[in-house]
Protein backbone atom coordinates (compact mmCIF):
# COMPACT_ATOMS: atom_id res chain seq x y z
CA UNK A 1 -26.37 -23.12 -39.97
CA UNK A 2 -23.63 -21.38 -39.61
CA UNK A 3 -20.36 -21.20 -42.12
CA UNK A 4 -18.36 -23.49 -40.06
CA UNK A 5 -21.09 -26.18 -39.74
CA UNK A 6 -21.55 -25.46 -44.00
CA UNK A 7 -17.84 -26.27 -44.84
CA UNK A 8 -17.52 -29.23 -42.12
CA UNK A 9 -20.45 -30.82 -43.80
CA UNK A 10 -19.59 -30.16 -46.93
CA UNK A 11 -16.15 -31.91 -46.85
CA UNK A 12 -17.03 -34.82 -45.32
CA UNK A 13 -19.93 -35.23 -48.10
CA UNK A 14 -17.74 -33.95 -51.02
CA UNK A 15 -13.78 -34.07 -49.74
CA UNK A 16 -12.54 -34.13 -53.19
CA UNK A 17 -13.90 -30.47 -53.55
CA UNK A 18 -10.98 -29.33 -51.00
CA UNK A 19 -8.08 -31.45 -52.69
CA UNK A 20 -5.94 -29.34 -54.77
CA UNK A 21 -2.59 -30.33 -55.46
CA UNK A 22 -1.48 -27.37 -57.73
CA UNK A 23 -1.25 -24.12 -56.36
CA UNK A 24 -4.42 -22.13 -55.77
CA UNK A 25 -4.49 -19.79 -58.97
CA UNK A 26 -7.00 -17.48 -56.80
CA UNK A 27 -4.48 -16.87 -53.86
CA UNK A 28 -2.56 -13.80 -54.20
CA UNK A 29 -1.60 -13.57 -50.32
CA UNK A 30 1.47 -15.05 -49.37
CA UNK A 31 1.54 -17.97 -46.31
CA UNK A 32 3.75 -15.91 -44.58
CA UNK A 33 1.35 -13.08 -44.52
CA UNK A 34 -1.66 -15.21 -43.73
CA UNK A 35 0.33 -16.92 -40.71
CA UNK A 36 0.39 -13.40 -39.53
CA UNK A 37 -2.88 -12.26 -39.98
CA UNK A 38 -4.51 -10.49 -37.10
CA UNK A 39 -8.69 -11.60 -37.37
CA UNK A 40 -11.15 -9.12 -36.79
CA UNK A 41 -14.00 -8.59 -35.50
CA UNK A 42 -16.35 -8.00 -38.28
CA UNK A 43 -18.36 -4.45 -37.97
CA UNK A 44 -21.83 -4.43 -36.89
CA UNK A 45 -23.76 -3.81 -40.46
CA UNK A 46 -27.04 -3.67 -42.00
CA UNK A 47 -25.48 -4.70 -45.81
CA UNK A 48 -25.92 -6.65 -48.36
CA UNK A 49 -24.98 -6.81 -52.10
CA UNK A 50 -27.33 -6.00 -55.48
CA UNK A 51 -27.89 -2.59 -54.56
CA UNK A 52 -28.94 -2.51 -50.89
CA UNK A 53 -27.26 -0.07 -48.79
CA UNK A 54 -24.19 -0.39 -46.49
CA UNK A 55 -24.55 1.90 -43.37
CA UNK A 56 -21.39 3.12 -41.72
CA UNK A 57 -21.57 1.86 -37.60
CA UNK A 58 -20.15 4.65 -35.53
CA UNK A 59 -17.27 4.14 -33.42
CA UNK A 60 -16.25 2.46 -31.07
CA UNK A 61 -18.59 -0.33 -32.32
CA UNK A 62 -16.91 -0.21 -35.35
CA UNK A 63 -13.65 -2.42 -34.55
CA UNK A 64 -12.37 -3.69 -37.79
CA UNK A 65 -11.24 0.30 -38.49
CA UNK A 66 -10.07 0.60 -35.34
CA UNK A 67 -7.71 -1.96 -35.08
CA UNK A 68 -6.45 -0.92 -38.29
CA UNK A 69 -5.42 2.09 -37.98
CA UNK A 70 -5.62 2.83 -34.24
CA UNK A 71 -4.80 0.06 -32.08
CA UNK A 72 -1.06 0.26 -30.74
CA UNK A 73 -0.02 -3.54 -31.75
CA UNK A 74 -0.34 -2.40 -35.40
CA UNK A 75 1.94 0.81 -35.35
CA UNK A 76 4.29 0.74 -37.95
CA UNK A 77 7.18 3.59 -38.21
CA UNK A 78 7.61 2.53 -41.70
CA UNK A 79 4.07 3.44 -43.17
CA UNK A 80 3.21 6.77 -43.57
CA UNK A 81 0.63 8.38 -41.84
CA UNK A 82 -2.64 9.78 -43.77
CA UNK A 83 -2.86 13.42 -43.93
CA UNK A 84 -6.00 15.18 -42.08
CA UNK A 85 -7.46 16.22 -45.39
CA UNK A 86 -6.31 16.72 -48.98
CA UNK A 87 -5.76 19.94 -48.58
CA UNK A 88 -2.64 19.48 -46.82
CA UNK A 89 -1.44 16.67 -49.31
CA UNK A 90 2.12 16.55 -49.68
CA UNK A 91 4.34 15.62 -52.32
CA UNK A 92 4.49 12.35 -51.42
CA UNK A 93 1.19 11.78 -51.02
CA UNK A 94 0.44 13.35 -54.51
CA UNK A 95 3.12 10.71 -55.64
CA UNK A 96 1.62 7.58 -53.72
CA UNK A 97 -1.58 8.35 -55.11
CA UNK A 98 -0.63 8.59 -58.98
CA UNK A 99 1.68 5.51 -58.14
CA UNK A 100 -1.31 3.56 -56.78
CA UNK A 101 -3.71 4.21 -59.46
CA UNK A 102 -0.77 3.08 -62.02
CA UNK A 103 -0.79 -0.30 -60.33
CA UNK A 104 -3.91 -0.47 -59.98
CA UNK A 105 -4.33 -0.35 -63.72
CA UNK A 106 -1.76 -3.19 -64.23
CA UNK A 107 -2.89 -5.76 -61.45
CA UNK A 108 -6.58 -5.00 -60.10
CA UNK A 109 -8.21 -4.91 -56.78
CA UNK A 110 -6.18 -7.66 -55.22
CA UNK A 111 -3.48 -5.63 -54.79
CA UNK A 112 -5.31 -3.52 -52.06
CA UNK A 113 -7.34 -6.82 -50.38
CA UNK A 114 -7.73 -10.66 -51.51
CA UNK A 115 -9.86 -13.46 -50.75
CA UNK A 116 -8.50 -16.42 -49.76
CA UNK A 117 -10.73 -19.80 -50.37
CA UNK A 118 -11.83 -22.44 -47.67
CA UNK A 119 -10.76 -25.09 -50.30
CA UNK A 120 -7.32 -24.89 -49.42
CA UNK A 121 -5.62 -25.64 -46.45
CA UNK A 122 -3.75 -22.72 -44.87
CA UNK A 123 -1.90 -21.45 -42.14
CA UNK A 124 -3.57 -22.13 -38.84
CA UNK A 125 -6.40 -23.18 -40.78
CA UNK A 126 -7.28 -19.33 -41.83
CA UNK A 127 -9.15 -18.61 -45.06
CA UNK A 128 -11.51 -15.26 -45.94
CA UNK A 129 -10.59 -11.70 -46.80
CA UNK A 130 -7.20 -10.56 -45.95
CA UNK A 131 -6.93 -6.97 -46.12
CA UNK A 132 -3.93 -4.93 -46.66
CA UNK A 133 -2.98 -2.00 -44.08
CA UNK A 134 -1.05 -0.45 -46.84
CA UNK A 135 -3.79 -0.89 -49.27
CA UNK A 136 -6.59 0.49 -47.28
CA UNK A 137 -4.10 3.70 -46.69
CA UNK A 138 -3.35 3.84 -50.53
CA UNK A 139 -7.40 3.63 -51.53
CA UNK A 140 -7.94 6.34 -49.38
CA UNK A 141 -5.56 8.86 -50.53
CA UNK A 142 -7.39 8.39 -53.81
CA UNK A 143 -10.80 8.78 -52.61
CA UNK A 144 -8.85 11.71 -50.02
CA UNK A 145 -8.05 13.41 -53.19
CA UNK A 146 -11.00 12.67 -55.78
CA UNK A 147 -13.77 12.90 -53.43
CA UNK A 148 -12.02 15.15 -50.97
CA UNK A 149 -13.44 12.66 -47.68
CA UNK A 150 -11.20 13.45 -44.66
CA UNK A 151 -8.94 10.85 -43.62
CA UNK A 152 -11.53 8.86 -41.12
CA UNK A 153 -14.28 8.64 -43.88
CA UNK A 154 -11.39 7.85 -46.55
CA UNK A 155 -10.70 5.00 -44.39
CA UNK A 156 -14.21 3.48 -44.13
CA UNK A 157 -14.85 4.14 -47.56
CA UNK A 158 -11.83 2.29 -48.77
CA UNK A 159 -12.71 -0.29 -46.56
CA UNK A 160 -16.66 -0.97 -48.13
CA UNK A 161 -15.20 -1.29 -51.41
CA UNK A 162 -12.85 -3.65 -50.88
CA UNK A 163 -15.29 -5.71 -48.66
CA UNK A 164 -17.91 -5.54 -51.51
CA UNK A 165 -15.69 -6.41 -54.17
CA UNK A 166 -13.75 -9.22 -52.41
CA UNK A 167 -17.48 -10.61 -50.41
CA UNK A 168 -18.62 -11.62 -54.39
CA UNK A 169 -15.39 -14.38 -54.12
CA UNK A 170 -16.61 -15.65 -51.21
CA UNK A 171 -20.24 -15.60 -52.06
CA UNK A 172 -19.23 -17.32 -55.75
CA UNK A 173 -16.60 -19.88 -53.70
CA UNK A 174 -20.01 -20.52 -51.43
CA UNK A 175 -22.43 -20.95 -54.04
CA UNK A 176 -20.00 -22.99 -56.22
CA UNK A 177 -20.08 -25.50 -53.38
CA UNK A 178 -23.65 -25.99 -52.91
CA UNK A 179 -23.32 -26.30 -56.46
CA UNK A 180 -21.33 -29.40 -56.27
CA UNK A 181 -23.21 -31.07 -53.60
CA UNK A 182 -26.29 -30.82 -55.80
CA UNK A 183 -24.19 -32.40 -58.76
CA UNK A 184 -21.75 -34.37 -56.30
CA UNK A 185 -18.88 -33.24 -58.69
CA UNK A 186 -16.00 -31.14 -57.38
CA UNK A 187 -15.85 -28.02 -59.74
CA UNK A 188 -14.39 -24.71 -58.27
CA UNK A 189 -11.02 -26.11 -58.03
CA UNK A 190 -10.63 -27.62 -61.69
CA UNK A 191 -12.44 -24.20 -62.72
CA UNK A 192 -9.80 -22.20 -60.73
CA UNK A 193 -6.79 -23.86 -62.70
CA UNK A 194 -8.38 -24.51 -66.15
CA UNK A 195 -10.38 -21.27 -66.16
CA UNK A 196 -9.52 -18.83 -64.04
CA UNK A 197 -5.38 -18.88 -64.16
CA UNK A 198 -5.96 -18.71 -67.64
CA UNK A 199 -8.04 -15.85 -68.15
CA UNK A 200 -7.18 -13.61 -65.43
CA UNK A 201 -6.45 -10.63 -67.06
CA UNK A 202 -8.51 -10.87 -70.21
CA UNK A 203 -12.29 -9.77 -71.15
CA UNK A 204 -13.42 -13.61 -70.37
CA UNK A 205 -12.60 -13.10 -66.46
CA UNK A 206 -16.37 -12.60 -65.55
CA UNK A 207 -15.17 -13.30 -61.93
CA UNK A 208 -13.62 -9.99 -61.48
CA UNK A 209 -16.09 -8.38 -64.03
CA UNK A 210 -18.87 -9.39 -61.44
CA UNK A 211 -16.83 -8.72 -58.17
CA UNK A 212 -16.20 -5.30 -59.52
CA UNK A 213 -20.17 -4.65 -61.15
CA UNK A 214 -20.86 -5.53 -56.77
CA UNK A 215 -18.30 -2.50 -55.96
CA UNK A 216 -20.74 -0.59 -58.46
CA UNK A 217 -23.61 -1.69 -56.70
CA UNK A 218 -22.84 -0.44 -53.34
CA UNK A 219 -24.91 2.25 -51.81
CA UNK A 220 -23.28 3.25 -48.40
CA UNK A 221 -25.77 5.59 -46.37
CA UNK A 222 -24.56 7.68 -43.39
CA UNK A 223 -21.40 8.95 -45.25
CA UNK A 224 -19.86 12.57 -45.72
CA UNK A 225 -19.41 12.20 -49.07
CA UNK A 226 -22.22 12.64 -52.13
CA UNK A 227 -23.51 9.39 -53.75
CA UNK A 228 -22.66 11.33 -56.98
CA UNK A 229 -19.49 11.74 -56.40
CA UNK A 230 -18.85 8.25 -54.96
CA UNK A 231 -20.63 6.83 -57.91
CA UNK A 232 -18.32 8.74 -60.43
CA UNK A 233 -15.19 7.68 -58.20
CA UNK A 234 -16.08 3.77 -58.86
CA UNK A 235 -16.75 4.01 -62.04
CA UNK A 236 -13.05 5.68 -63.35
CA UNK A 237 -11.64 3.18 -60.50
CA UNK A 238 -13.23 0.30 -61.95
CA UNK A 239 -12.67 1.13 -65.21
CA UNK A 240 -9.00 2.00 -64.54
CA UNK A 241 -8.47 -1.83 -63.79
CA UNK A 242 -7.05 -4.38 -66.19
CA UNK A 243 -9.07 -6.39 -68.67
CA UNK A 244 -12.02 -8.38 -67.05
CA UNK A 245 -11.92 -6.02 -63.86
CA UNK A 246 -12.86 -3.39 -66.08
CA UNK A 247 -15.27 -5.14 -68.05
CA UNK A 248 -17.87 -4.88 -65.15
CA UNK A 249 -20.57 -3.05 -67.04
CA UNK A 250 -21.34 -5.33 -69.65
CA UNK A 251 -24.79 -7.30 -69.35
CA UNK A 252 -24.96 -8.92 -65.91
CA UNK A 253 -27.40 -11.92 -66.83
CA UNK A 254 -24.54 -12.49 -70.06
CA UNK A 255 -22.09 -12.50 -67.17
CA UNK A 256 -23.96 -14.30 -65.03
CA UNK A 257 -24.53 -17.31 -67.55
CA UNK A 258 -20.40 -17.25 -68.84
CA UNK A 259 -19.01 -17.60 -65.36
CA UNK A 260 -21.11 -20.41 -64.36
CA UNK A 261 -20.81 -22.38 -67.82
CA UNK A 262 -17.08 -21.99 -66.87
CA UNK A 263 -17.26 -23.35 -63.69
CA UNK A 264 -19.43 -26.56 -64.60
CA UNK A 265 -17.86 -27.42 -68.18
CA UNK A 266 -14.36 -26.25 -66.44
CA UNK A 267 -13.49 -24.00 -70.32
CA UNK A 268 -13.45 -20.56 -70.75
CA UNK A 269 -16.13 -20.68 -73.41
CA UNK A 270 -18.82 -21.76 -71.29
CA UNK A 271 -22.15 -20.41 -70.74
CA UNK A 272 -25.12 -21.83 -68.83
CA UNK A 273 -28.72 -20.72 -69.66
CA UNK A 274 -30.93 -19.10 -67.38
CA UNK A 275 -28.24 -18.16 -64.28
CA UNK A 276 -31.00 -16.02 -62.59
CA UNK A 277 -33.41 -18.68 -61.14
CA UNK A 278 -29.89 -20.42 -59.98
CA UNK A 279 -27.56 -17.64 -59.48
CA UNK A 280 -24.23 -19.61 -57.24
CA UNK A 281 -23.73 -15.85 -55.65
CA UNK A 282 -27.06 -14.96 -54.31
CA UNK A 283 -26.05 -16.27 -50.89
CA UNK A 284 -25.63 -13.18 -49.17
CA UNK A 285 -26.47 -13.93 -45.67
CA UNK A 286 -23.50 -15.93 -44.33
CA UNK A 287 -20.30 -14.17 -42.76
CA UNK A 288 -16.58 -14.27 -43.79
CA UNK A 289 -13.97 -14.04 -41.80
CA UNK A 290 -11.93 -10.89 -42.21
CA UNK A 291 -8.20 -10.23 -41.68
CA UNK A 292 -5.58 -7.72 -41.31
CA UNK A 293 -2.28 -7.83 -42.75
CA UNK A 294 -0.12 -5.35 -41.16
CA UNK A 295 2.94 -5.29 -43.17
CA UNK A 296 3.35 -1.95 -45.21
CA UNK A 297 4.07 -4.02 -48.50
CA UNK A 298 2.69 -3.09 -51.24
CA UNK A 299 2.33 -4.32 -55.00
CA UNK A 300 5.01 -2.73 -57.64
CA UNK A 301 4.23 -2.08 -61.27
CA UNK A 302 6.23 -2.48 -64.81
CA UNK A 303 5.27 1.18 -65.58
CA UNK A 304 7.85 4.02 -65.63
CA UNK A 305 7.80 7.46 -63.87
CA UNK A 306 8.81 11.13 -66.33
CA UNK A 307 8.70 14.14 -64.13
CA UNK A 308 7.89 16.98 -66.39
CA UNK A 309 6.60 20.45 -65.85
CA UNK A 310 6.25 19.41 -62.00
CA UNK A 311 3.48 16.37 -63.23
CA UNK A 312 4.09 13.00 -63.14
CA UNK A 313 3.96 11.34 -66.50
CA UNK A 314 3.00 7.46 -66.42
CA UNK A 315 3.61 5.21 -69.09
CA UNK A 316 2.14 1.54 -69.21
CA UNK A 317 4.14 -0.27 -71.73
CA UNK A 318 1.71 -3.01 -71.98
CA UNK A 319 -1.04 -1.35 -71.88
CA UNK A 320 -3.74 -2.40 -74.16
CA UNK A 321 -5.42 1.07 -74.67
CA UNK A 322 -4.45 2.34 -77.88
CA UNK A 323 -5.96 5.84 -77.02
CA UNK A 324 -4.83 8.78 -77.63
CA UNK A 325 -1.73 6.86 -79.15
CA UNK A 326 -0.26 3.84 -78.41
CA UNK A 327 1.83 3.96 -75.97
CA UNK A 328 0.77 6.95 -74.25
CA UNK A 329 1.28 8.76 -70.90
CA UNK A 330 -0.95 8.98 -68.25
CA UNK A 331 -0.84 11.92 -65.26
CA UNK A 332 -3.27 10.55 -62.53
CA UNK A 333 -3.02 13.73 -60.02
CA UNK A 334 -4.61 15.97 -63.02
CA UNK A 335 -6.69 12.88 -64.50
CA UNK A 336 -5.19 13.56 -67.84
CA UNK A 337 -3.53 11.72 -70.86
CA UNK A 338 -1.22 12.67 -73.42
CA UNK A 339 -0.56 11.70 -76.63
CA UNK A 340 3.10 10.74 -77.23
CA UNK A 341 2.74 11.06 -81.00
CA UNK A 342 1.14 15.00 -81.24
CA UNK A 343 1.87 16.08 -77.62
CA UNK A 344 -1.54 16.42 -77.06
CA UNK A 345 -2.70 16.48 -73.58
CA UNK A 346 -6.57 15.46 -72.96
CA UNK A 347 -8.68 15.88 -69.52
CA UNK A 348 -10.59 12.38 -68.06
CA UNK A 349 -13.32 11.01 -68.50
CA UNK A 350 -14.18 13.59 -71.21
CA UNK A 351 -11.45 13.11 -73.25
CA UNK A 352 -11.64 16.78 -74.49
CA UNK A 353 -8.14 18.26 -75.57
CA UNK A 354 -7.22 20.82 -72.82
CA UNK A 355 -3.39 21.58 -73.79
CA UNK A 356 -0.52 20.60 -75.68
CA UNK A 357 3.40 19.69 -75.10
CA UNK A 358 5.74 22.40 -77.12
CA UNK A 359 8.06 20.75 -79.23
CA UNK A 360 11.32 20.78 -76.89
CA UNK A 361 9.19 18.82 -73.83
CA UNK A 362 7.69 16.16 -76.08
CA UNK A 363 11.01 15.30 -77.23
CA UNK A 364 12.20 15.27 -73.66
CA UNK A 365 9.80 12.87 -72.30
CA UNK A 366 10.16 10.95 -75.85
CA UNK A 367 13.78 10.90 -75.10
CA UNK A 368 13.64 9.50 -71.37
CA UNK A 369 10.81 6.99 -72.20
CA UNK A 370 13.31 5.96 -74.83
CA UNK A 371 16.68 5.50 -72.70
CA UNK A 372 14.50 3.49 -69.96
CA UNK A 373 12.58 1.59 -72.14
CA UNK A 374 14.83 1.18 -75.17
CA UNK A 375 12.42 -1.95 -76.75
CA UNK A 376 9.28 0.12 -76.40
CA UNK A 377 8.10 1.38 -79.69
CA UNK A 378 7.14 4.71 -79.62
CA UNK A 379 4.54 6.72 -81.90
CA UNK A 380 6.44 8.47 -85.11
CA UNK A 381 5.72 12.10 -84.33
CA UNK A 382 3.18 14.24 -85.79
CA UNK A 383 4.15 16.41 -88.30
């Protein structure tokens, strides 16, 4: 049965599972934006989840990337083209990527892709994974400069991510409704305004914890680039991610059990026994429908920008990470942090001390930080 056929059924056995009247707290796409989706064709793969690989089809056959990024409807003289490789990265590009990982670090994957549930009734009836053009070009100037792919494998390796991490929504949405047939009680959407709007954000979003543990997961054969490297790249991207996004390494079957007690008892303290032999997201096998947005939007952050030495410094000012002081600075191009309080500059994910601010340029960046963020508390300075 196909997922059509599965959601037809399904809401003329259980139509109170698809009435929402508040606002879908999972829904970070605007109407506007899913009235305008473009659907794609979705790319010939052998993939699944849990650690089974994803193998790169070559093109032509692989159309979602092409109509991307190639096809003439979606040209856009506003966006900025990728360069061939990092090598000839400009300024901009330097700056785009630093800017990207900043927001990344405030708001989480969605920013770059989001899945949209069935539940909800939307634009010319569309619901699935609504990617970004802007935010596949932004994840691959970070893997472009971290993993040094060219621009084409950039692309497709943005692209898996995304699908794997966004793919867990649809296979929890999925399994949370064969979960409700079986119990013949609506649940997902009472656990998506009681739970999830709630927690987004915090260490008890095992949603995003799991979507994210799924990018970890993902082993993509046929690519340019070294698993090792890829592996490392995921792991500081994931862990770059707000609370609950970043959280994806903790015990999966602990996971597992919290985000299904919160979808059945519909409270963030939760937790259901045994999740394994009845695991909502092992139902890998169905497709999703998969969109392109083509609007070069893209997500903005509450951080702040101090150009120093020819680096850009980063500051989050509500960042939760009181290391190396709190607040600190973050320079993304060099993968580096510095301590606002000693001037102390450290290398990532080491965290070994590799230089130090002189007096006159910690007080400069102090100073600007400061005058643009006058309610920020800064560190007293070291003696």
């Amino acid at each position: 049965m196909n997922i059509d056929s599965i959601i037809l059924e399904a809401r003329l056995a259980l139509p109170e599972a698809f009435t929402i009247e508040a606002e879908d707290a999972h829904r970070t796409v605007d109407p506007i934006e899913i009235e305008g989706a473009e659907r794609m064709r979705a790319p010939d793969v052998s993939s699944e989840l849990d650690g089974e690989p994803f193998e790169f089809p070559a093109p032509p056959d692989h159309a979602l990337l092409q109509d991307a990024f190639d096809v003439e409807r979606f040209y856009d003289p506003t966006l900025r083209p990728l360069p061939g490789s990092f090598e000839v990265f400009s300024d901009a590009d330097h700056e785009d990527a630093s800017e990207t990982e900043a927001i990344h670090r405030e708001r989480g994957f969605e920013i770059f892709a989001s899945y949209v549930s069935f539940r909800m009734v939307h634009p010319e009836g569309k619901w699935g994974i609504f990617y970004r053009r802007e935010g596949i070009r932004r994840l691959a100037l970070l893997l472009m400069r971290d993993v040094k792919a060219d621009s084409t494998e950039a692309r497709r390796l943005a692209y898996s991510l995304l699908w794997a991490h966004e793919r867990f929504h649809f296979r929890f949405d999925l399994g949370a409704l064969y979960d409700e047939l079986v119990l013949k009680a609506p649940l997902y959407n009472r656990y998506s305004q009681e739970v999830y709007k709630k927690v987004i954000f915090t260490s008890e979003c095992f949603e995003e914890s799991l979507a994210n543990r799924a990018v970890s997961l993902l082993s993509i054969r046929g690519s340019q680039v070294s698993n090792s490297d890829l592996t490392q790249f995921v792991k500081e991207f994931c862990k770059n991610s707000p609370p609950g996004y970043c959280d994806y390494d903790r015990a999966p079957v602990v996971m597992k059990e919290c985000l299904l007690g919160q979808l059945r008892s519909g409270k963030s303290s939760g937790r259901s026994n045994s999740p394994e032999r009845e695991w909502l997201a092992s139902l890998t096998r169905q497709q999703c429908p998969e969109y392109f947005i083509g609007s070069c939007t893209f997500s903005a952050g509450k951080f702040i920008k101090c150009k120093l030495g020819g680096y850009i410094w980063i500051v989050h000012p509500f960042d939760v990470d009181p290391w190396p002081s709190k607040p600190h600075a973050h320079n993304y191009d060099q993968r580096q942090k510095l301590n606002l309080s000693s001037g102390e500059i450290f290398s990532l994910p080491a965290r070994k001390p590799v230089g130090k601010l002189r007096s006159e340029e910690l007080l400069s960046i102090r100073k600007e930080i400061s005058l643009r963020l006058p309610n920020l508390a800064l560190p007293p300075m070291a003696a």
